[in-house]
PDB file of N, CA and C in Angstrom:
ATOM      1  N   UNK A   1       4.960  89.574  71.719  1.00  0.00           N
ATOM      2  CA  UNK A   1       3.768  88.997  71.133  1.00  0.00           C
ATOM      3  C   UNK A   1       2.595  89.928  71.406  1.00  0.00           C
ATOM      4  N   UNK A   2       1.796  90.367  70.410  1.00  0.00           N
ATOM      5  CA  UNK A   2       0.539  90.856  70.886  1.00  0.00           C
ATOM      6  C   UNK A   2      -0.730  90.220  71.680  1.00  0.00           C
ATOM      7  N   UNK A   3      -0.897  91.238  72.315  1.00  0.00           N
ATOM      8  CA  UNK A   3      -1.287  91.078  73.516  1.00  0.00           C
ATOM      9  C   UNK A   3      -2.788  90.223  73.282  1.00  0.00           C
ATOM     10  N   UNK A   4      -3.329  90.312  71.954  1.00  0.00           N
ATOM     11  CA  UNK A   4      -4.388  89.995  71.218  1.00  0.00           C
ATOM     12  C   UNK A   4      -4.199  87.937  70.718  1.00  0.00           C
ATOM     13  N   UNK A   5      -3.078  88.209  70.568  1.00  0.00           N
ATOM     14  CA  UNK A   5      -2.594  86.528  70.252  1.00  0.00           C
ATOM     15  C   UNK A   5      -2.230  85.911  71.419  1.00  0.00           C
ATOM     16  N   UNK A   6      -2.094  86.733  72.643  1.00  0.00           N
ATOM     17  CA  UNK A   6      -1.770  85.562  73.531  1.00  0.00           C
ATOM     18  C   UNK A   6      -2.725  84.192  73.561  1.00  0.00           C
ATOM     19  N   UNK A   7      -2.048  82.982  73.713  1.00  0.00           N
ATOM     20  CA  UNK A   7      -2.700  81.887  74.334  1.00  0.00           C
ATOM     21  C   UNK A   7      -3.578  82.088  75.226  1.00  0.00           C
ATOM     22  N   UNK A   8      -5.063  81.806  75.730  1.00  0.00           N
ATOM     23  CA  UNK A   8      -5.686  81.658  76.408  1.00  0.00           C
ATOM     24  C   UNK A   8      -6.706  80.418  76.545  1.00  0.00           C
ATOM     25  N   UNK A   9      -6.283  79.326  75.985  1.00  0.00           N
ATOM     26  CA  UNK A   9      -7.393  78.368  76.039  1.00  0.00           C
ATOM     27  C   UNK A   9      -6.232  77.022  76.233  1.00  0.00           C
ATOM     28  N   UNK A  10      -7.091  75.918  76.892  1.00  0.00           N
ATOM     29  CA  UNK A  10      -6.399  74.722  76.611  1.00  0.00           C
ATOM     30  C   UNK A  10      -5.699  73.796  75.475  1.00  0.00           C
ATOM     31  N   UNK A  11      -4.700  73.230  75.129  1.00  0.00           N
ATOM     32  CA  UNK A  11      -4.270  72.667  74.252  1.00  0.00           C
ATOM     33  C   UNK A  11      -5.799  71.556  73.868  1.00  0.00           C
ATOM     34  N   UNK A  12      -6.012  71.305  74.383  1.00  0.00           N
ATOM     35  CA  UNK A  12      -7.403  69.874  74.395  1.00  0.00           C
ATOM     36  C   UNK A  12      -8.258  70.096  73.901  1.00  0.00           C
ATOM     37  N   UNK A  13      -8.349  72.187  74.343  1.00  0.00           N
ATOM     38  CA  UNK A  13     -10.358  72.236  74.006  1.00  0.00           C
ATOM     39  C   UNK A  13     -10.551  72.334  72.609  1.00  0.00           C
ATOM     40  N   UNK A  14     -12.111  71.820  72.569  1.00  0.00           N
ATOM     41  CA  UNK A  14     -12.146  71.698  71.468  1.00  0.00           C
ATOM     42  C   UNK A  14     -12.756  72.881  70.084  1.00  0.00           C
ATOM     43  N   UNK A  15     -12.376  73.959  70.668  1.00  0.00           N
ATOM     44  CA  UNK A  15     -12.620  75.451  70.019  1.00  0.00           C
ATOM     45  C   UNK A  15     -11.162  75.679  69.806  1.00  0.00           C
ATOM     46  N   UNK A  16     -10.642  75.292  69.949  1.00  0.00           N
ATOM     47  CA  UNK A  16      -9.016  75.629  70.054  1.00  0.00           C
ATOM     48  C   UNK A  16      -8.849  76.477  68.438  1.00  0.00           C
ATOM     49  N   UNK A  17      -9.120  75.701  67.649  1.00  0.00           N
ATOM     50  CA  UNK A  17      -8.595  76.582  66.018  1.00  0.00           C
ATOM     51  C   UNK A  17      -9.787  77.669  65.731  1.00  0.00           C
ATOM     52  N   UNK A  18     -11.157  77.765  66.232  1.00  0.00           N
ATOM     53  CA  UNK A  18     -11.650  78.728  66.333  1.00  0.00           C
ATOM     54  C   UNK A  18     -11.287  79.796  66.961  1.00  0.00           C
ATOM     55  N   UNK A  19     -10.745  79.833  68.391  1.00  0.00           N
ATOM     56  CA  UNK A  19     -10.071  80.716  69.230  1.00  0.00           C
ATOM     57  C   UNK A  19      -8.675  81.427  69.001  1.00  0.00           C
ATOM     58  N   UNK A  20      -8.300  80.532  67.710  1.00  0.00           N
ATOM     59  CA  UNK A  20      -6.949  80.988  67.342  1.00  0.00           C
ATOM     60  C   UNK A  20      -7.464  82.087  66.300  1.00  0.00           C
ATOM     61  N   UNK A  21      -8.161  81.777  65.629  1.00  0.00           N
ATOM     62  CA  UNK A  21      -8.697  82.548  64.402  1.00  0.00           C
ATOM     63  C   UNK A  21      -8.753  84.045  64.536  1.00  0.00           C
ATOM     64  N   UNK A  22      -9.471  83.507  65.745  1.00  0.00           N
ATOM     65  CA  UNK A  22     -10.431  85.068  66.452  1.00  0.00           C
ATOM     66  C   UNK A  22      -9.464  85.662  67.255  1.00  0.00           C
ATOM     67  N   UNK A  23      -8.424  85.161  67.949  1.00  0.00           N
ATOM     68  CA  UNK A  23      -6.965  85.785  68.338  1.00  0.00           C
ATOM     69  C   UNK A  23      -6.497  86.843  67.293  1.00  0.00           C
ATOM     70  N   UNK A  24      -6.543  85.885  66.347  1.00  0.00           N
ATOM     71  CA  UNK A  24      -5.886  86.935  64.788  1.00  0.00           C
ATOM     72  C   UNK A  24      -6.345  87.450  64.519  1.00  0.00           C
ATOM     73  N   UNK A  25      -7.699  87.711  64.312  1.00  0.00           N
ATOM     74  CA  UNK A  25      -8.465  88.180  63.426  1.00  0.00           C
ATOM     75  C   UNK A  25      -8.233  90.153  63.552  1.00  0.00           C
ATOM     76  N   UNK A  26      -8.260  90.856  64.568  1.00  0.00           N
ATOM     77  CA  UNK A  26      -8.107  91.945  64.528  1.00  0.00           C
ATOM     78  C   UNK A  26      -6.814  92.015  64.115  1.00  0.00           C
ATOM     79  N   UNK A  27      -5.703  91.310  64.013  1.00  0.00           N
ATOM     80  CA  UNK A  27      -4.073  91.590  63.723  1.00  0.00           C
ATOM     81  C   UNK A  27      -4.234  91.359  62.137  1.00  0.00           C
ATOM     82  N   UNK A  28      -5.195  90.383  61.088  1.00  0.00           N
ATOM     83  CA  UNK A  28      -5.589  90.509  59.991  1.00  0.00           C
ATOM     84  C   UNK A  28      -5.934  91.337  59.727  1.00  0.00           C
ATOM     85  N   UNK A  29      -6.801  92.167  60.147  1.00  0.00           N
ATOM     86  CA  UNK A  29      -7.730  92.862  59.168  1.00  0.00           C
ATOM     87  C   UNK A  29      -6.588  94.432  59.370  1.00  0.00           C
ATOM     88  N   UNK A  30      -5.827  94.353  60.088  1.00  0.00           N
ATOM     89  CA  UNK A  30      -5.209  95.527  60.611  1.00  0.00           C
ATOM     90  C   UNK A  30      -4.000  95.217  59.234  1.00  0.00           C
ATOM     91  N   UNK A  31      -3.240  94.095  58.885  1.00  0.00           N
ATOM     92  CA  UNK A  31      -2.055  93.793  57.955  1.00  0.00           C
ATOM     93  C   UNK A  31      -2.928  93.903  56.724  1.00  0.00           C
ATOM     94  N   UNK A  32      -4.415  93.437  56.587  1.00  0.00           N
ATOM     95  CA  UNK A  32      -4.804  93.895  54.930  1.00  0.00           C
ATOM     96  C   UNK A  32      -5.014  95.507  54.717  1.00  0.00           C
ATOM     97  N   UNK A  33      -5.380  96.365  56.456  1.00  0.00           N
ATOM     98  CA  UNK A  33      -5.882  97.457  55.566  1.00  0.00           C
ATOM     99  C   UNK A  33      -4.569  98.269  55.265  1.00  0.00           C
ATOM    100  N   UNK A  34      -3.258  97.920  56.158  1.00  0.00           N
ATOM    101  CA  UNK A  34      -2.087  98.800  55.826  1.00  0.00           C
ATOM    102  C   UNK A  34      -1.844  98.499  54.556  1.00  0.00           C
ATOM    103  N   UNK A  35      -1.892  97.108  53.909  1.00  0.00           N
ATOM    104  CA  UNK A  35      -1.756  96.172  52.551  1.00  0.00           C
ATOM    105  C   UNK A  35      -2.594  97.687  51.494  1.00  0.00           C
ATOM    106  N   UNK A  36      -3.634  97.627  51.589  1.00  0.00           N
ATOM    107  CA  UNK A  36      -4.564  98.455  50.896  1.00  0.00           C
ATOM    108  C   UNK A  36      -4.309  99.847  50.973  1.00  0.00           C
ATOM    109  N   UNK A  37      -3.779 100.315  51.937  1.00  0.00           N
ATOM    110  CA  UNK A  37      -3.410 101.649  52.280  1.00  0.00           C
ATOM    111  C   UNK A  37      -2.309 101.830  51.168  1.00  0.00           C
ATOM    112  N   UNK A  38      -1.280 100.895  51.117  1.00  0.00           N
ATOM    113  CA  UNK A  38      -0.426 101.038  50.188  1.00  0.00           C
ATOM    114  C   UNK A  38       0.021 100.674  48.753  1.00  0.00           C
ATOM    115  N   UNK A  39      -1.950 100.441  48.078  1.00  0.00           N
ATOM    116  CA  UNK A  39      -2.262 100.295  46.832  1.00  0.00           C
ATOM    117  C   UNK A  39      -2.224  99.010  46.525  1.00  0.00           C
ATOM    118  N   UNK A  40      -2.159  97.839  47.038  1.00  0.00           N
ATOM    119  CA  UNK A  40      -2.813  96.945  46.753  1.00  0.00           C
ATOM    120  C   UNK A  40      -3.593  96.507  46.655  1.00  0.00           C
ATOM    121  N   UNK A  41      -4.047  95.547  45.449  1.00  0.00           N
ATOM    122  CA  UNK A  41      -5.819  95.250  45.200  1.00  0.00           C
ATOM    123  C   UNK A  41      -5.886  93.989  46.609  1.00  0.00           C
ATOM    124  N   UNK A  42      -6.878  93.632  46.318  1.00  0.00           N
ATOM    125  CA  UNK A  42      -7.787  92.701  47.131  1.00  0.00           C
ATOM    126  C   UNK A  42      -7.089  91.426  47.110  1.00  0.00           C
ATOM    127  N   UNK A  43      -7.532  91.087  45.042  1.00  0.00           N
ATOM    128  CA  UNK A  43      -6.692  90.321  44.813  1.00  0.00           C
ATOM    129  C   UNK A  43      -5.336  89.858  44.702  1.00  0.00           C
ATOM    130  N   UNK A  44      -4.688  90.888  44.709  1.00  0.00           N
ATOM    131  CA  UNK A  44      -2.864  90.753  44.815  1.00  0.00           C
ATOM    132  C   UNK A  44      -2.876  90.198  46.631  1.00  0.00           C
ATOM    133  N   UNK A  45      -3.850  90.913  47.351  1.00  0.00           N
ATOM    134  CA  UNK A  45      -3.422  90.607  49.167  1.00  0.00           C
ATOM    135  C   UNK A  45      -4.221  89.376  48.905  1.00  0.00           C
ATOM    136  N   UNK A  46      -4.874  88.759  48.673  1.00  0.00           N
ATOM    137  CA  UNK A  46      -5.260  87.327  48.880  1.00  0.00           C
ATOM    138  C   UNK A  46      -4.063  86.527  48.277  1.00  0.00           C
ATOM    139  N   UNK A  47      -4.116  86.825  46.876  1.00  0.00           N
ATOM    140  CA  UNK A  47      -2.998  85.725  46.667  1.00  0.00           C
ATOM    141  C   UNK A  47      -1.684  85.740  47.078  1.00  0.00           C
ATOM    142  N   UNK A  48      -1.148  86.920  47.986  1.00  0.00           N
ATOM    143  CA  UNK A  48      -0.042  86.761  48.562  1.00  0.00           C
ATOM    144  C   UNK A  48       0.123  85.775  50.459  1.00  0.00           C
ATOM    145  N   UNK A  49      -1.344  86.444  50.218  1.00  0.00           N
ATOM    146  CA  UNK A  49      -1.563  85.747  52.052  1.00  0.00           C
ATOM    147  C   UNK A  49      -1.514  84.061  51.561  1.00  0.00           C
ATOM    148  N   UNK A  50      -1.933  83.429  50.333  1.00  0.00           N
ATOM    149  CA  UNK A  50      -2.579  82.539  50.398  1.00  0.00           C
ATOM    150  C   UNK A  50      -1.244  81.605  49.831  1.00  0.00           C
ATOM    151  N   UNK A  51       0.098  82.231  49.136  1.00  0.00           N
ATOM    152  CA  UNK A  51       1.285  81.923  48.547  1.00  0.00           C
ATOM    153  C   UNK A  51       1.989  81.853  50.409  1.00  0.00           C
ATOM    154  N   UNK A  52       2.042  82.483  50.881  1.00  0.00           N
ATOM    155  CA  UNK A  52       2.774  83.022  51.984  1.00  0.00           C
ATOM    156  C   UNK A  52       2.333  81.610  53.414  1.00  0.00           C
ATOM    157  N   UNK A  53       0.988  81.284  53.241  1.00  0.00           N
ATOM    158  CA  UNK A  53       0.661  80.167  53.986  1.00  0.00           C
ATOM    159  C   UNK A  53       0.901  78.654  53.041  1.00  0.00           C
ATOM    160  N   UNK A  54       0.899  78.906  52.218  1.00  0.00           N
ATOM    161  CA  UNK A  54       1.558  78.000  51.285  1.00  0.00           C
ATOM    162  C   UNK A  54       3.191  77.219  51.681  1.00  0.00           C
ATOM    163  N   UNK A  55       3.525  78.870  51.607  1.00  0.00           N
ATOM    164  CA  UNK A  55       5.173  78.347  52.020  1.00  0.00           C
ATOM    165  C   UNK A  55       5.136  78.093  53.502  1.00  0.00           C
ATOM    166  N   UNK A  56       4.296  77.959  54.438  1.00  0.00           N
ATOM    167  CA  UNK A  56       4.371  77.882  55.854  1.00  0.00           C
ATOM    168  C   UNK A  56       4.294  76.602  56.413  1.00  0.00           C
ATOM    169  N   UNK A  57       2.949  76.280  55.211  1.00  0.00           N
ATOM    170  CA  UNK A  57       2.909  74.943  55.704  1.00  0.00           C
ATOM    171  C   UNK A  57       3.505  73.700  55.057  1.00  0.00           C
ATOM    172  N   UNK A  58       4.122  74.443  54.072  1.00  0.00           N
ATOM    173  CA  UNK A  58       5.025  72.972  53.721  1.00  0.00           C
ATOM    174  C   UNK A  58       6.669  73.223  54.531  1.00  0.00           C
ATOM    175  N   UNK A  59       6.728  74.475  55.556  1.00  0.00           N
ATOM    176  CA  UNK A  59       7.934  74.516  55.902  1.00  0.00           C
ATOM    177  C   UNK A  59       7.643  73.603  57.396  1.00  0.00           C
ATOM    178  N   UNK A  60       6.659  73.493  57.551  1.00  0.00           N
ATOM    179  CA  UNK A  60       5.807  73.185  59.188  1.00  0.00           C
ATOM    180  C   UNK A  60       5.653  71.825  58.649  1.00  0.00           C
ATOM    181  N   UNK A  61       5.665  71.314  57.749  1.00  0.00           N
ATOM    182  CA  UNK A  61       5.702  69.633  57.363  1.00  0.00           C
ATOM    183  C   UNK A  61       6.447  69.299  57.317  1.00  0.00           C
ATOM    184  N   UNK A  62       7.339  70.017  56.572  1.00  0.00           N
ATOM    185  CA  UNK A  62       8.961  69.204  56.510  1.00  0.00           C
ATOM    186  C   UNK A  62       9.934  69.170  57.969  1.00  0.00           C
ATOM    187  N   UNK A  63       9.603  70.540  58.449  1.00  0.00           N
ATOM    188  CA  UNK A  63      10.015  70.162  59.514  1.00  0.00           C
ATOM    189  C   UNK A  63       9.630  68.999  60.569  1.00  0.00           C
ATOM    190  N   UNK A  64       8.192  68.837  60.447  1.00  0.00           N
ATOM    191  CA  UNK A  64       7.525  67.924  61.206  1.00  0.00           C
ATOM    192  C   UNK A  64       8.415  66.615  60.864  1.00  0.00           C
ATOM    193  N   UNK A  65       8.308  66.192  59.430  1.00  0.00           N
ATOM    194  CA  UNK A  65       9.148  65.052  58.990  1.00  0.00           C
ATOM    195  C   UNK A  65      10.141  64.252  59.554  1.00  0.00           C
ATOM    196  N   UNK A  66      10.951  65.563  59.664  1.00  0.00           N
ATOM    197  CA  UNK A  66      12.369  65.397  59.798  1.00  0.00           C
ATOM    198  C   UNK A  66      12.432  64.899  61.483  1.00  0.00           C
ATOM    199  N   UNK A  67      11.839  65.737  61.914  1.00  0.00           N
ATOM    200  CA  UNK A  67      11.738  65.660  63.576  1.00  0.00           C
ATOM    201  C   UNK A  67      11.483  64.162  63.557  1.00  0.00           C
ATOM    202  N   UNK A  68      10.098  63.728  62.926  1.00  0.00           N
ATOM    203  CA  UNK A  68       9.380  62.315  62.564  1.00  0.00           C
ATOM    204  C   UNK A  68      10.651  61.132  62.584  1.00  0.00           C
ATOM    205  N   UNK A  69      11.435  62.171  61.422  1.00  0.00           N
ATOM    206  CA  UNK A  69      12.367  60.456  61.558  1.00  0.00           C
ATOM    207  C   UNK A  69      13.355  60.198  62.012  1.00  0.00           C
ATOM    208  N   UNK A  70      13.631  61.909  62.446  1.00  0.00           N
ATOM    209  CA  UNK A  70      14.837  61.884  63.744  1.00  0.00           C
ATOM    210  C   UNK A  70      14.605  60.633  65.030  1.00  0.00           C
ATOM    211  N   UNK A  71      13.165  61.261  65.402  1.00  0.00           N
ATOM    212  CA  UNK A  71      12.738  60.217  66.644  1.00  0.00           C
ATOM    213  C   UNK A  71      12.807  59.096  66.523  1.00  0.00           C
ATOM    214  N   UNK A  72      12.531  58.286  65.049  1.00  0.00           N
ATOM    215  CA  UNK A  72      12.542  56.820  64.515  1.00  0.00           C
ATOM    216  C   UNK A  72      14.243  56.065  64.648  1.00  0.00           C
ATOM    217  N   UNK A  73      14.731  56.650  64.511  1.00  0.00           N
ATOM    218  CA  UNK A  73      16.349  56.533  64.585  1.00  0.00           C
ATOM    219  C   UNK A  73      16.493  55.936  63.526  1.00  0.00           C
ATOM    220  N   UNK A  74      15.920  56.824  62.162  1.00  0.00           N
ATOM    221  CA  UNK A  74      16.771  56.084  60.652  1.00  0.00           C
ATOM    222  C   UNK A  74      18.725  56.018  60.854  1.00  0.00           C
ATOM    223  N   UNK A  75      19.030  55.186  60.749  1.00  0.00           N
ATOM    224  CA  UNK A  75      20.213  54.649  60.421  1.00  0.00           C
ATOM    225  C   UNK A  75      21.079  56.182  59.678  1.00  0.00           C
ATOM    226  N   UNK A  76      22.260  56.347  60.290  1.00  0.00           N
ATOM    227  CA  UNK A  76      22.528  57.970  58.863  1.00  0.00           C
ATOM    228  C   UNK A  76      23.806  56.912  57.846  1.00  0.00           C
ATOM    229  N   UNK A  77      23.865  57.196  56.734  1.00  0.00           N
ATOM    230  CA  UNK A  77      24.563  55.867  55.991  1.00  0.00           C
ATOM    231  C   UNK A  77      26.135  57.260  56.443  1.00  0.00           C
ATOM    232  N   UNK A  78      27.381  56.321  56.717  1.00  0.00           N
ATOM    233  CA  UNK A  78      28.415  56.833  56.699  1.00  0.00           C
ATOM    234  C   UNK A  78      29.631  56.785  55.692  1.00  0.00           C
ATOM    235  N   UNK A  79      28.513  55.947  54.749  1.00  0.00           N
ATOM    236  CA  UNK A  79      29.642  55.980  53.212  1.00  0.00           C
ATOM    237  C   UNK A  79      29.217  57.208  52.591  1.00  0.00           C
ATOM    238  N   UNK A  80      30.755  57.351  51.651  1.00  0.00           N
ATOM    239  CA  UNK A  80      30.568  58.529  50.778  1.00  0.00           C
ATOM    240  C   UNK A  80      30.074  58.319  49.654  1.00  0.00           C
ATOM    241  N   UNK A  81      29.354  57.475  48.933  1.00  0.00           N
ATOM    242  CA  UNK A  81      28.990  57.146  47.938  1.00  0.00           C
ATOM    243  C   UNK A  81      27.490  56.342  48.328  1.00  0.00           C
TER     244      UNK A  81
END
């Protein structure tokens, strides 16, 4: 992990998603300028960052879900039909 993203703040506080930001933020600007270095517009790196968190967070929901109703103890049906 870079040494720049480590964790350093409490789960509680309440800067927490600001502090994450600013964790990233030099590891961003470092993935757009290689992005640009290798002829991509502005707009192609936005809408890929913005497709790419797209797919993240509906993979970070569904998973959440599932976990959700694991814990609930839905019933699993054992018929084949």
């Amino acid at each position: 992990m870079s040494k720049a993203l480590a964790q350093n703040i409490r789960n509680d506080h309440r800067d927490r998603d600001l502090e994450c930001q600013r964790a990233m933020g030099d590891d961003f600007e470092l993935l757009i300028a290689v992005a640009e270095s290798e002829g991509w517009t502005w707009q192609e790196i936005a809408l890929a960052l913005m497709e790419l968190t797209e797919e993240y967070v509906a993979a970070m929901r569904a998973d959440a879900q599932m976990k959700e109703e694991a814990s609930v103890g839905l019933p699993i049906s054992k018929t084949l039909h």
